[in-house]
Protein backbone atom coordinates (compact mmCIF):
# COMPACT_ATOMS: atom_id res chain seq x y z
CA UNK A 1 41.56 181.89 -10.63
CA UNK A 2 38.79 179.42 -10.78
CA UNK A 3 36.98 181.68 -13.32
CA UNK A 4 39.68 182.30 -15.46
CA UNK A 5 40.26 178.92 -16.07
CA UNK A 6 36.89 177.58 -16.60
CA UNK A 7 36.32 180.33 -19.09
CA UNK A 8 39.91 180.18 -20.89
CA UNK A 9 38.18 176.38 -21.89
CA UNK A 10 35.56 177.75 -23.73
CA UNK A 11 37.29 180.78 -25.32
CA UNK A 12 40.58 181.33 -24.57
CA UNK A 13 40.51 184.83 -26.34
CA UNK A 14 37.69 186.00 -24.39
CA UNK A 15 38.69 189.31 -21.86
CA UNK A 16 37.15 187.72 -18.77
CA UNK A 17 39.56 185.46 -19.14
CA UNK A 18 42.10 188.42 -18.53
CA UNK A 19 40.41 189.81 -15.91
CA UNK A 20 40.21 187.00 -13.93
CA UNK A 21 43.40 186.58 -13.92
CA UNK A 22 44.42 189.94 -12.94
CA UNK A 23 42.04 189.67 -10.10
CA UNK A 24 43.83 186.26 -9.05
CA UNK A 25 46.75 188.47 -8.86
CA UNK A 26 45.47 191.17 -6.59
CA UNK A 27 43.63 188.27 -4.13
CA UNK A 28 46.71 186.43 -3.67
CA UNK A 29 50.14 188.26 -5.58
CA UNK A 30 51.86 185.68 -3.36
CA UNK A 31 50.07 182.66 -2.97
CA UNK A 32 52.76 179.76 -4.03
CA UNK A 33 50.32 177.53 -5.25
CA UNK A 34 48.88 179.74 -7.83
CA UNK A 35 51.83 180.67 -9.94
CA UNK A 36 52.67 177.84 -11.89
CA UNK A 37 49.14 177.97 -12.93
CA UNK A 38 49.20 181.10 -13.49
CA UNK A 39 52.19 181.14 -15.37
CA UNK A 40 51.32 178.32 -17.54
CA UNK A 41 47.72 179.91 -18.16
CA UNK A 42 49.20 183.11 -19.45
CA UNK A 43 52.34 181.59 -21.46
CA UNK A 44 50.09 179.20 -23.13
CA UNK A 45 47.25 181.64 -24.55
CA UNK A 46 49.13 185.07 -25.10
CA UNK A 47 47.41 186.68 -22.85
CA UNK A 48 51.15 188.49 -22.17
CA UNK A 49 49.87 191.31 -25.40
CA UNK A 50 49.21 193.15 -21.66
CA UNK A 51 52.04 194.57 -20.21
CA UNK A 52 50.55 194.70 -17.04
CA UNK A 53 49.77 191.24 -16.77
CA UNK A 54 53.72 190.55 -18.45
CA UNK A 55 54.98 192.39 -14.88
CA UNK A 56 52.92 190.54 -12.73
CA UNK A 57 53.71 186.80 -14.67
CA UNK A 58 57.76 188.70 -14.46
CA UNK A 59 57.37 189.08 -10.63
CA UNK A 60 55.68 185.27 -10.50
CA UNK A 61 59.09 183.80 -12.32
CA UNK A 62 61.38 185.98 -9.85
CA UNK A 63 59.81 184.93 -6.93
CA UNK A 64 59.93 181.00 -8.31
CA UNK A 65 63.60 181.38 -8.94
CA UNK A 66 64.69 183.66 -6.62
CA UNK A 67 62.71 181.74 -3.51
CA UNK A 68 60.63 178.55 -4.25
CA UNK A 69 63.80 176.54 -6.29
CA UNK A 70 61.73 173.30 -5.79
CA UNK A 71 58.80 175.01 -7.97
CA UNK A 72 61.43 175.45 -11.51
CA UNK A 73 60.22 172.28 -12.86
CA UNK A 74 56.70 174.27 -13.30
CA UNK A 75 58.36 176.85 -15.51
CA UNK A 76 59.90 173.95 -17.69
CA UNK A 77 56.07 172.43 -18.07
CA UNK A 78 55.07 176.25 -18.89
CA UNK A 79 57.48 176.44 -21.32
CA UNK A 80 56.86 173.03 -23.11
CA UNK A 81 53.07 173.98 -23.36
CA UNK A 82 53.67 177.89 -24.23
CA UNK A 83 52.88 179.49 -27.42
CA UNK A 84 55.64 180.73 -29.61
CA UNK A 85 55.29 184.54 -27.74
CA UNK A 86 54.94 182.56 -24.55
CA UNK A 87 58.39 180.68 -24.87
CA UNK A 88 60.43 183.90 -25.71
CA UNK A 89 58.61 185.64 -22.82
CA UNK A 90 59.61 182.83 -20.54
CA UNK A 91 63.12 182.89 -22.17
CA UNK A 92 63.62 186.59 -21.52
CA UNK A 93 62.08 186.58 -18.26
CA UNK A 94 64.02 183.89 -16.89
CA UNK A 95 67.46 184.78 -18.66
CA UNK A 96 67.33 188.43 -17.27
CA UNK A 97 66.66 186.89 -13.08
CA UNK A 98 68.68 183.53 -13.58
CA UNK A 99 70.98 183.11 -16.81
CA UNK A 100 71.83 179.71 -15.54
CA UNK A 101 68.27 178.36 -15.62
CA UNK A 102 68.22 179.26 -19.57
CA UNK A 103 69.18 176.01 -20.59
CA UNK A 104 67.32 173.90 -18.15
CA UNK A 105 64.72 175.81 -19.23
CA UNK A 106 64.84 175.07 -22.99
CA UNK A 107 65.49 171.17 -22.32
């Protein structure tokens, strides 16, 4: 995760950056404290043009508003930093687990 976000700094386009974060993923798929960042990481520099990276962000936002209700705040600050792609991934993601959140969501 480290690397990932040290390099998304300097280019945020470059494919390390994607790798890294798939490899944060297969280290720790459910390690709590990782995915807000990793949500907010990917939402805010489209690196969701993967669809294997959109299914693993997917199962990040499930597990946050399925489980860990105390963590929804950090898909609000994902949201308010995403990029235009990033918001209407958050916005389907989160209206297909948790139609109620939608509007929270939006502010």
């Amino acid at each position: 995760m480290a690397l990932a976000l040290l390099q998304v700094q300097r280019d945020p386009h470059d494919p390390v950056v994607v790798e890294a974060l798939k490899m944060a993923y297969f280290v720790a798929p459910n390690d709590a404290r990782l995915m807000p960042v990793r949500i907010d990481m990917v939402a805010h520099f489209d690196a969701l043009a993967l669809p294997d990276v959109k299914d693993l962000v997917r199962n990040d936002i499930r597990l946050i508003l399925i489980r860990r209700s105390g963590s929804r705040s950090a898909l609000v600050s994902a949201y308010r930093r995403a990029s235009k792609l990033g918001k209407a991934f958050l916005e389907d993601a989160v209206e297909s687990i948790d139609p109620s959140f939608l509007a929270t969501l939006r502010g």
